[in-house]
C-alpha atoms as a PDB file:
ATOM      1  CA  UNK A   1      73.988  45.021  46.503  1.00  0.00           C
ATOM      2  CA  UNK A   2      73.420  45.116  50.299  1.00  0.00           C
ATOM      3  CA  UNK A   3      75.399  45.802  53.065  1.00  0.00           C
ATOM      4  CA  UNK A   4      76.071  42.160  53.970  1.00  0.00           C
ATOM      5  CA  UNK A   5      77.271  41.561  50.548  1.00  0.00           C
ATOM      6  CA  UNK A   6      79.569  44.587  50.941  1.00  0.00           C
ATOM      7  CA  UNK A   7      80.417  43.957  54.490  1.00  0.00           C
ATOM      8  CA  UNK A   8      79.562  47.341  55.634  1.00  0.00           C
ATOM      9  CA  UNK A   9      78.046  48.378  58.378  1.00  0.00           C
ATOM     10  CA  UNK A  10      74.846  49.926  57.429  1.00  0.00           C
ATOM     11  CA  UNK A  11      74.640  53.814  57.187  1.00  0.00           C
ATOM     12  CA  UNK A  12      72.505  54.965  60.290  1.00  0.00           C
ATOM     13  CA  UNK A  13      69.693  57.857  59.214  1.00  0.00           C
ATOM     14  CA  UNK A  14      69.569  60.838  61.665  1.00  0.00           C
ATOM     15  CA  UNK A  15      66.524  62.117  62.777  1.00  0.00           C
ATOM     16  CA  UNK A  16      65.952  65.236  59.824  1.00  0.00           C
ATOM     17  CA  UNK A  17      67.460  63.255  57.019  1.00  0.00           C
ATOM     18  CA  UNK A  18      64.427  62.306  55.650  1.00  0.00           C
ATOM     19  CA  UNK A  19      62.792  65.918  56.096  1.00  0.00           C
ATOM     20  CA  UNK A  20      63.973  68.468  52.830  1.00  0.00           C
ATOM     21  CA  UNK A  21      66.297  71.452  53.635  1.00  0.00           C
ATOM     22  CA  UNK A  22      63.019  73.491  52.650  1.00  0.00           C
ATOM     23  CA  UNK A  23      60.226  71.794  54.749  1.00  0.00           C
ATOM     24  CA  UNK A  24      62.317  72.051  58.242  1.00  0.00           C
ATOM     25  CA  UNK A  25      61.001  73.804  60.586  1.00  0.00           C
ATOM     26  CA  UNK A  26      63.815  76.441  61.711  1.00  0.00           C
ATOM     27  CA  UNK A  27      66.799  77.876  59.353  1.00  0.00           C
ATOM     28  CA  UNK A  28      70.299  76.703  60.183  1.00  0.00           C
ATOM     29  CA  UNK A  29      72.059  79.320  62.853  1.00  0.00           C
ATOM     30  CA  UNK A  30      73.378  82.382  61.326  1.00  0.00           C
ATOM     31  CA  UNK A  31      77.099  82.445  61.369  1.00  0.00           C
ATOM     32  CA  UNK A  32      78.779  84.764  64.380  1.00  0.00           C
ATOM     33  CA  UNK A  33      79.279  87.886  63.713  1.00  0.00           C
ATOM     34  CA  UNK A  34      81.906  89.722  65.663  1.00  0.00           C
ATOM     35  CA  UNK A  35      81.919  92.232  68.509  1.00  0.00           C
ATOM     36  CA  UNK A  36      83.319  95.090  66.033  1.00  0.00           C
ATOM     37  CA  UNK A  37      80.136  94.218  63.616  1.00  0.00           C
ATOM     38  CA  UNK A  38      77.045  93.872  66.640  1.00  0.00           C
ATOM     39  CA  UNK A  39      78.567  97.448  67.689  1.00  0.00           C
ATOM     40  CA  UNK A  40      78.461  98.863  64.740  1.00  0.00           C
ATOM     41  CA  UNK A  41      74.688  97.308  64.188  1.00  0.00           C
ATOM     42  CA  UNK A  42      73.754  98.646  67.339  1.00  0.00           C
ATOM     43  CA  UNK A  43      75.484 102.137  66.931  1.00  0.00           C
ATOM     44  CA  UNK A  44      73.797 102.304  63.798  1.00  0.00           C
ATOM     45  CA  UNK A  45      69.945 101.131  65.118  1.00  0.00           C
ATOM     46  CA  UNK A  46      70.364 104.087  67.950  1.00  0.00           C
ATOM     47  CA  UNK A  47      71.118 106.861  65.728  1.00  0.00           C
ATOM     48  CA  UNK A  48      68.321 106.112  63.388  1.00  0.00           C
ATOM     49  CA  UNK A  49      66.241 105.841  66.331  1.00  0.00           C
ATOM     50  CA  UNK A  50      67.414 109.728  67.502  1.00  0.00           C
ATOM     51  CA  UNK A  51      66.823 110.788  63.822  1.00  0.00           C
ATOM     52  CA  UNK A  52      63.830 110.184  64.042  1.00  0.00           C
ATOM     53  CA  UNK A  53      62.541 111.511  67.640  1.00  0.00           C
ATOM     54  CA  UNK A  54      64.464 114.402  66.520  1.00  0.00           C
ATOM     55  CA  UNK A  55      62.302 114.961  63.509  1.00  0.00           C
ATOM     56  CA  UNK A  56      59.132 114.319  65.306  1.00  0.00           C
ATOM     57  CA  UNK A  57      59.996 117.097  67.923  1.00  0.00           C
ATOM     58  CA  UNK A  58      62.042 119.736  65.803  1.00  0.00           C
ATOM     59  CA  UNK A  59      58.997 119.502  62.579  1.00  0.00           C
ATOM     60  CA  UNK A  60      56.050 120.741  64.253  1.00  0.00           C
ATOM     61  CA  UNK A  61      58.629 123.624  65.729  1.00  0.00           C
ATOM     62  CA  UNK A  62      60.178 124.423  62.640  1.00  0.00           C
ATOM     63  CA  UNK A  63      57.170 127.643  61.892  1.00  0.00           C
ATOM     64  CA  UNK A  64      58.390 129.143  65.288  1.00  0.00           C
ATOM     65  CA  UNK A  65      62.800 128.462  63.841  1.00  0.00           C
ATOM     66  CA  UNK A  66      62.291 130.932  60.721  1.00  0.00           C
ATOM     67  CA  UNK A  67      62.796 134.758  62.108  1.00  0.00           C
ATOM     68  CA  UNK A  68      59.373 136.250  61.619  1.00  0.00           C
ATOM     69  CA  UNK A  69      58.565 139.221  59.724  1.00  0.00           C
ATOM     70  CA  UNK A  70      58.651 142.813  61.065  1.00  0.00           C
ATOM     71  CA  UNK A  71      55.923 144.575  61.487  1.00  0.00           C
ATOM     72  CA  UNK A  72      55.387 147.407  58.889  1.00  0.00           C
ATOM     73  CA  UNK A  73      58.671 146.289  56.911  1.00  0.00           C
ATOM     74  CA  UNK A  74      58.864 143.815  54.069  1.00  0.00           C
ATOM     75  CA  UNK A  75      61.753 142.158  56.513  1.00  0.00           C
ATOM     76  CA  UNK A  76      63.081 139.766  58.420  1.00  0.00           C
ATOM     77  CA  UNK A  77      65.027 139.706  61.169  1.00  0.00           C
ATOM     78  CA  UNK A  78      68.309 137.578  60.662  1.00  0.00           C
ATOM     79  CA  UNK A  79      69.417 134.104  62.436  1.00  0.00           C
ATOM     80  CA  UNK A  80      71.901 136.843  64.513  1.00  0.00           C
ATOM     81  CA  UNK A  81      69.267 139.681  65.221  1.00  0.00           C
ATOM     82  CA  UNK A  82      70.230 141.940  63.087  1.00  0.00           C
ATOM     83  CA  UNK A  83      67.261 143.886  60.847  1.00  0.00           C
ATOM     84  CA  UNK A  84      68.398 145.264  57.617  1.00  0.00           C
ATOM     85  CA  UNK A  85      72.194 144.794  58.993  1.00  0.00           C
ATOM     86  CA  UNK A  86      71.686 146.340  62.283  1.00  0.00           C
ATOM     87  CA  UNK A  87      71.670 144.835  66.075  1.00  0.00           C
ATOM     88  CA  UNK A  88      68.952 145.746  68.269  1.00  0.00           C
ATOM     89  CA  UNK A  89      69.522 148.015  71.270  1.00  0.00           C
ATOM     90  CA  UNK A  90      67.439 148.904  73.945  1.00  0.00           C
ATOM     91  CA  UNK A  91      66.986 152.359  74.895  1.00  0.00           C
ATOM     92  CA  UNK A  92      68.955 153.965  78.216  1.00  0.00           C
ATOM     93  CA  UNK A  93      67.014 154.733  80.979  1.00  0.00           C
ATOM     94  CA  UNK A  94      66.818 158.930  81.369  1.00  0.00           C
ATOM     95  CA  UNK A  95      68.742 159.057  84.701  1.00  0.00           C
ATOM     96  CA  UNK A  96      71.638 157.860  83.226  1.00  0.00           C
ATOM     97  CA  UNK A  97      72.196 160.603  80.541  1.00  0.00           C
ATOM     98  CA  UNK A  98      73.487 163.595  80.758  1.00  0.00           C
ATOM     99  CA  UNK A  99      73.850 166.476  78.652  1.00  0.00           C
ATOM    100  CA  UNK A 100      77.258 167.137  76.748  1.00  0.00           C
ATOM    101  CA  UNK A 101      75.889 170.229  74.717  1.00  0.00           C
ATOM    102  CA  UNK A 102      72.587 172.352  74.393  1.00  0.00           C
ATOM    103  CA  UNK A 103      70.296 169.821  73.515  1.00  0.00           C
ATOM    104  CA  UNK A 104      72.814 166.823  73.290  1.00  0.00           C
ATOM    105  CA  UNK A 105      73.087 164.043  75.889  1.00  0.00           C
ATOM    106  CA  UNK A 106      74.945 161.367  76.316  1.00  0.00           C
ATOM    107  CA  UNK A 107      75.376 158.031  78.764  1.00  0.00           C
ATOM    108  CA  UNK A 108      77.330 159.465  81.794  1.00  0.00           C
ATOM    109  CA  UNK A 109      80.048 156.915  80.859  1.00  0.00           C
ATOM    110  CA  UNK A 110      80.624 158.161  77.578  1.00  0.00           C
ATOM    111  CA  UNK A 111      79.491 161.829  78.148  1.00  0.00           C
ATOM    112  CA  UNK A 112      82.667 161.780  80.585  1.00  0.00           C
ATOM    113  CA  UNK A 113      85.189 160.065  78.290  1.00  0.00           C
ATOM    114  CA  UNK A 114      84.599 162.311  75.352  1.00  0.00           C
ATOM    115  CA  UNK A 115      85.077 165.216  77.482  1.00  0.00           C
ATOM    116  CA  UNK A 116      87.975 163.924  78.605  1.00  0.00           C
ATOM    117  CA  UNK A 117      88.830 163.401  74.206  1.00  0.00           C
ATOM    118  CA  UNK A 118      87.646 166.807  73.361  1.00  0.00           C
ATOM    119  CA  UNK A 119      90.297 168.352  75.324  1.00  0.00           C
ATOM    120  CA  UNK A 120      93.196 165.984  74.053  1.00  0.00           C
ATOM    121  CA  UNK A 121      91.768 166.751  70.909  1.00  0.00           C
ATOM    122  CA  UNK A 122      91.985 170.758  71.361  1.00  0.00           C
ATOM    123  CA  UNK A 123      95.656 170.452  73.049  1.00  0.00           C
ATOM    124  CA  UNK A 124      96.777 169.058  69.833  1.00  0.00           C
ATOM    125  CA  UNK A 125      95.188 172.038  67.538  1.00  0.00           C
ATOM    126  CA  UNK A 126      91.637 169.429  66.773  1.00  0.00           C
ATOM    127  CA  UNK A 127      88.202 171.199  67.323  1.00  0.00           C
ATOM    128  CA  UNK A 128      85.714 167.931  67.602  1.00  0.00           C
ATOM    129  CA  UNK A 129      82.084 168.933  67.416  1.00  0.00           C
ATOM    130  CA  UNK A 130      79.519 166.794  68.340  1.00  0.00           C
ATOM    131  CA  UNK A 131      76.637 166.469  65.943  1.00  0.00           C
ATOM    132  CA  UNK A 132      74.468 163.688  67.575  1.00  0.00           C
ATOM    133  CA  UNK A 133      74.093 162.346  70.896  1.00  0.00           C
ATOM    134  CA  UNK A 134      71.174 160.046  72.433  1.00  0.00           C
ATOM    135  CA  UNK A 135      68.630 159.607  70.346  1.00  0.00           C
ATOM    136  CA  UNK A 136      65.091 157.868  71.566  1.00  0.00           C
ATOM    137  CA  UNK A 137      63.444 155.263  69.693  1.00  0.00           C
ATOM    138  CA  UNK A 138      60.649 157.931  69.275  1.00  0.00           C
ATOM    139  CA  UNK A 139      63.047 160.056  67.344  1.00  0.00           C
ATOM    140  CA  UNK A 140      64.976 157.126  65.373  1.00  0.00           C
ATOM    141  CA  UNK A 141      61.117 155.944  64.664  1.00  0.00           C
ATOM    142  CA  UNK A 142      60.914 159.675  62.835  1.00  0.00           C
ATOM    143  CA  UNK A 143      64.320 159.482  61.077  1.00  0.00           C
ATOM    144  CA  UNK A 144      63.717 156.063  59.355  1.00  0.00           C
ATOM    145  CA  UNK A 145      60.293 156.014  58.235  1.00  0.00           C
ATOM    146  CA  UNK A 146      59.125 159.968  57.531  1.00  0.00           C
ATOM    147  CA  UNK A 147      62.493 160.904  56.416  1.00  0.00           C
ATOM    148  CA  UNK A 148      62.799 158.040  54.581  1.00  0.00           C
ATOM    149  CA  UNK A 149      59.491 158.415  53.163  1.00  0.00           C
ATOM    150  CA  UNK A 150      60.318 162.423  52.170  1.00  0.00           C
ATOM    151  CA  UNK A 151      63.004 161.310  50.358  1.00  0.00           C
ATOM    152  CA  UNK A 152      61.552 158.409  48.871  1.00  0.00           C
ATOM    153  CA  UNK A 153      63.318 155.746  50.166  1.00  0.00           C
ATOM    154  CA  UNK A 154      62.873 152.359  50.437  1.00  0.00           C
ATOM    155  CA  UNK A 155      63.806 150.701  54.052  1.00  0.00           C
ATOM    156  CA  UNK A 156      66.180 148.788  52.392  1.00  0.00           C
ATOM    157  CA  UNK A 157      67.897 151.747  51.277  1.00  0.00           C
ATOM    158  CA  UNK A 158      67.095 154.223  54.365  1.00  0.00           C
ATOM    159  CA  UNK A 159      68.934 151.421  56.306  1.00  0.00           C
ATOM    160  CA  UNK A 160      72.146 151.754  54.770  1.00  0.00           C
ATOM    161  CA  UNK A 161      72.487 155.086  56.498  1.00  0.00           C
ATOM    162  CA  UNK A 162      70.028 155.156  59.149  1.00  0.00           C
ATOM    163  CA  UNK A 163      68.988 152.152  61.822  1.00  0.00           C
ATOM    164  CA  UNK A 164      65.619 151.221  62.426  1.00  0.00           C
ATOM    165  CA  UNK A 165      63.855 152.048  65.036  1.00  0.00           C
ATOM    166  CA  UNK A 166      64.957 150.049  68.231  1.00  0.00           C
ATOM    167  CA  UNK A 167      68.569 148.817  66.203  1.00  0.00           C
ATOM    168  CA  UNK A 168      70.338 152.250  66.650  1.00  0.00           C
ATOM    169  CA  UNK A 169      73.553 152.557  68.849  1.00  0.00           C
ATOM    170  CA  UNK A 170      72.795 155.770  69.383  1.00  0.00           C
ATOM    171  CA  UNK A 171      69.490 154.983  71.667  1.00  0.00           C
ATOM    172  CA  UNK A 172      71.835 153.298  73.709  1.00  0.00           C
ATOM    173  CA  UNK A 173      73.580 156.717  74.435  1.00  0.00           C
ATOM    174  CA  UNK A 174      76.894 155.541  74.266  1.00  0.00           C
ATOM    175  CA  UNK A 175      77.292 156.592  70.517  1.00  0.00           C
ATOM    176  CA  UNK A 176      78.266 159.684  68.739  1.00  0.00           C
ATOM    177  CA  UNK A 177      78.464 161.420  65.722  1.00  0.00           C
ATOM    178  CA  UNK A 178      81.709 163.736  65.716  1.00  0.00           C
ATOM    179  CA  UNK A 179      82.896 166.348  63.068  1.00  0.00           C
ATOM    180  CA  UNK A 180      86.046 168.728  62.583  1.00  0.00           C
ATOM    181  CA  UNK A 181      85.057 172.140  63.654  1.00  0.00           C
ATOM    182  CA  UNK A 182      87.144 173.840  60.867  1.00  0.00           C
ATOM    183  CA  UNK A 183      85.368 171.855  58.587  1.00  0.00           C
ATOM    184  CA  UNK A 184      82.037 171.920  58.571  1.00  0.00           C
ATOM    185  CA  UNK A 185      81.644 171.120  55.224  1.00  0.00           C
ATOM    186  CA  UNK A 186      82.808 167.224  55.726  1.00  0.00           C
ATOM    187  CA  UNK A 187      79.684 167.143  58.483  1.00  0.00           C
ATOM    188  CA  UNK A 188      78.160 163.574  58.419  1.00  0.00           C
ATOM    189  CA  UNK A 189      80.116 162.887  55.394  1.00  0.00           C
ATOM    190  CA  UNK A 190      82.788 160.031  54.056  1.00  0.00           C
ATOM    191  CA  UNK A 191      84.627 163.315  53.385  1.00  0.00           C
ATOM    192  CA  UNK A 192      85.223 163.271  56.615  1.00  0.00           C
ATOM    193  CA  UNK A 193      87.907 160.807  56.960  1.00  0.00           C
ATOM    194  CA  UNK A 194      90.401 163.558  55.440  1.00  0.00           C
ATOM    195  CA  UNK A 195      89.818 165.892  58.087  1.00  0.00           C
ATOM    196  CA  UNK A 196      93.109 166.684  60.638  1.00  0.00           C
ATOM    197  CA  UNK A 197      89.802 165.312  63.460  1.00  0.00           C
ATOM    198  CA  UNK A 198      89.475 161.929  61.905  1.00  0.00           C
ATOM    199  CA  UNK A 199      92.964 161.724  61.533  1.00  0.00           C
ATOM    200  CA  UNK A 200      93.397 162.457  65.337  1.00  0.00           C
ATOM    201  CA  UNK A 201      90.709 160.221  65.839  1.00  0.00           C
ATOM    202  CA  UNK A 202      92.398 157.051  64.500  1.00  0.00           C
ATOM    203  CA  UNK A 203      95.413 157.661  66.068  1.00  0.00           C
ATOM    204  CA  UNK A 204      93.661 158.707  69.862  1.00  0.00           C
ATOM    205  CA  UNK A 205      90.513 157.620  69.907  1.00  0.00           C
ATOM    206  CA  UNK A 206      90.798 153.975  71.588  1.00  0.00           C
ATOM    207  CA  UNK A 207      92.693 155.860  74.682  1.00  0.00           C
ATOM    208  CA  UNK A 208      88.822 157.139  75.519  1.00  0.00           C
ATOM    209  CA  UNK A 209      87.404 153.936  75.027  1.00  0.00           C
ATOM    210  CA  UNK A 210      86.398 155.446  71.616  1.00  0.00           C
ATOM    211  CA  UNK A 211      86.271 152.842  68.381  1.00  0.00           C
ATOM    212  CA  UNK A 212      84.471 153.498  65.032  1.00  0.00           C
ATOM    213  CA  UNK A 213      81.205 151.640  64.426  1.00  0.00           C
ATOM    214  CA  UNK A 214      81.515 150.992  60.640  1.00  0.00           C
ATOM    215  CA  UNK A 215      84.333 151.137  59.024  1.00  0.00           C
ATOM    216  CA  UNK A 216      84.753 150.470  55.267  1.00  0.00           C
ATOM    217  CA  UNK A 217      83.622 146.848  53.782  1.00  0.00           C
ATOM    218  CA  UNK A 218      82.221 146.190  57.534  1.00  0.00           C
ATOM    219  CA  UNK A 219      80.921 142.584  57.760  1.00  0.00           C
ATOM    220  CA  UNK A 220      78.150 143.801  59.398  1.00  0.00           C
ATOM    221  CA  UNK A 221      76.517 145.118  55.626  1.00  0.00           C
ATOM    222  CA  UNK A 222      76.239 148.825  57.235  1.00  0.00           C
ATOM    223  CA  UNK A 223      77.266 151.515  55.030  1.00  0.00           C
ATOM    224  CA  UNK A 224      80.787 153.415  55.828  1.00  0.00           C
ATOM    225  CA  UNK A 225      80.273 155.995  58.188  1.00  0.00           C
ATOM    226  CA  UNK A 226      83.248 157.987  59.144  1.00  0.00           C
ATOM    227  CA  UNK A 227      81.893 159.967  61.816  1.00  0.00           C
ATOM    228  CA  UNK A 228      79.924 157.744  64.165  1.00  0.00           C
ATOM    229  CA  UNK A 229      81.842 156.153  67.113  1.00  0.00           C
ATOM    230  CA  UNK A 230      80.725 154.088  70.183  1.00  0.00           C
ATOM    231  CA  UNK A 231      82.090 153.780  73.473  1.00  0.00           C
ATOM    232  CA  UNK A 232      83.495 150.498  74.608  1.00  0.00           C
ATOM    233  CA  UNK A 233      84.787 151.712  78.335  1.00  0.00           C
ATOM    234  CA  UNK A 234      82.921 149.824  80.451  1.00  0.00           C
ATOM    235  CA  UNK A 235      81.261 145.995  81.138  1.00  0.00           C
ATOM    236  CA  UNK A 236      77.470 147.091  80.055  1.00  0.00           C
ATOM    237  CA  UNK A 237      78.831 148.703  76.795  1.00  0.00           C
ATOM    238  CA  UNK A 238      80.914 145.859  75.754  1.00  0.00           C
ATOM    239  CA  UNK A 239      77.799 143.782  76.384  1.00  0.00           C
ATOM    240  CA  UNK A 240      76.006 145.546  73.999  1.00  0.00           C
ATOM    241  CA  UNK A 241      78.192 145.904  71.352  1.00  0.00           C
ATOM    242  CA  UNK A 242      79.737 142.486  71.418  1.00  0.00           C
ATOM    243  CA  UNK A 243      78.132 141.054  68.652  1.00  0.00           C
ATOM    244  CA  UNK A 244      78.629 143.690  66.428  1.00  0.00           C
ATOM    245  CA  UNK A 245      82.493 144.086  67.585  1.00  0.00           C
ATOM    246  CA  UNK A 246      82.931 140.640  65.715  1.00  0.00           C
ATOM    247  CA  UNK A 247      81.489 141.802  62.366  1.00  0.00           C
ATOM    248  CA  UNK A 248      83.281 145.278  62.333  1.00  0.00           C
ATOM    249  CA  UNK A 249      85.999 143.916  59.979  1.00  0.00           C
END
């Protein structure tokens, strides 16, 4: 029937009627998507981006990331410093030491404060005795490896009661090993702790500037060690010993 018949108008063909959906040349436009949505494309496009560059830079670093191993010991140091649990500490220059006994020394600091404890400590009825000082790298050097190695030790195991060389407080010479005169018997011993000195020392001790390295279950891994305090009493010394202040407990 045609359009006269019907009396419509006829239907007018626009331009890409004839053409198939398939055979035209561009897609129909994408529907808008919102601002929330391009953000979140976008946001999305720059961190992958950063990932990457990231990767590129950090992967041919990541040999130099791991601690390397120490020379002579089957070790490495940790992501803190610490070898076999203990910090490194540089060794105090001589003209700051003096000596506190025959054949003892200690930093001036410290060499004045424990003085200064010793007689507290004797006004109350305590005898402290010193029993280690300053000790050089040289000597620690000596005390890790050939003692260890008379005794048939392993570094693992020397460690838990002796720092290796260049990760002792005591080359610092602001660390000391104390004992109860009347007791000699509780030298450099956890025996110590029931001494009237260790006692006194608990209770006194942080007047001087005094504080005990390792105590019991330290976080630091170091083995409990009764008699071996540090002074904290001045800027440098709290330097050194701030990173092992956080794992004493």
């Amino acid at each position: 029937m045609s359009s006269r018949a019907t009396g419509r108008a006829p239907r007018r063909r626009g331009p890409g009627d004839d053409i198939p959906l398939a055979r035209r040349s561009s897609p129909p436009p994408p529907p808008r998507r919102s601002v929330a949505s391009r953000f979140r494309r976008t946001l999305l496009a720059a961190v992958a981006v950063a990932a990457t560059s990231a990767a590129m830079v950090i992967g041919p670093l990541r040999p130099w990331l791991t601690p390397p191993p120490v020379a002579g010991l089957k070790a490495r140091l940790s992501s803190d410093g610490r070898l076999l649990g203990h910090f490194p500490y540089p060794e105090v220059q001589a003209q700051h030491l003096v000596a506190i006994a025959p054949g003892l020394e200690l930093h001036a600091d410290a060499g004045e404060a424990l003085q200064a404890m010793k007689q507290a400590a004797a006004a109350d009825g305590i005898e402290l005795v010193v029993v280690s000082g300053f000790r050089s790298i040289s000597l620690q050097r000596h005390l890790f490896f050939d003692v260890g190695a008379e005794r048939n030790q392993t570094p693992q195991t020397r460690a838990q009661v002796s720092a290796p060389p260049g990760f002792s407080e005591h080359s610092t010479g602001y660390a000391v090993d104390l004992a109860d005169g009347r007791r000699p018997d509780t030298n450099l011993s956890t025996s110590f702790d029931g001494t009237g000195a260790f006692a006194w020392l608990e209770a006194n001790a942080a007047r001087f500037h005094y504080q005990l390295s390792f105590p019991r279950n330290n976080r630091q891994g170091v083995s409990y060690e009764p008699w071996h305090w540090r002074y904290e009493g001045s800027t440098e010394a709290l330097q050194l010993f701030e990173a092992a202040h956080r794992l004493a407990h």
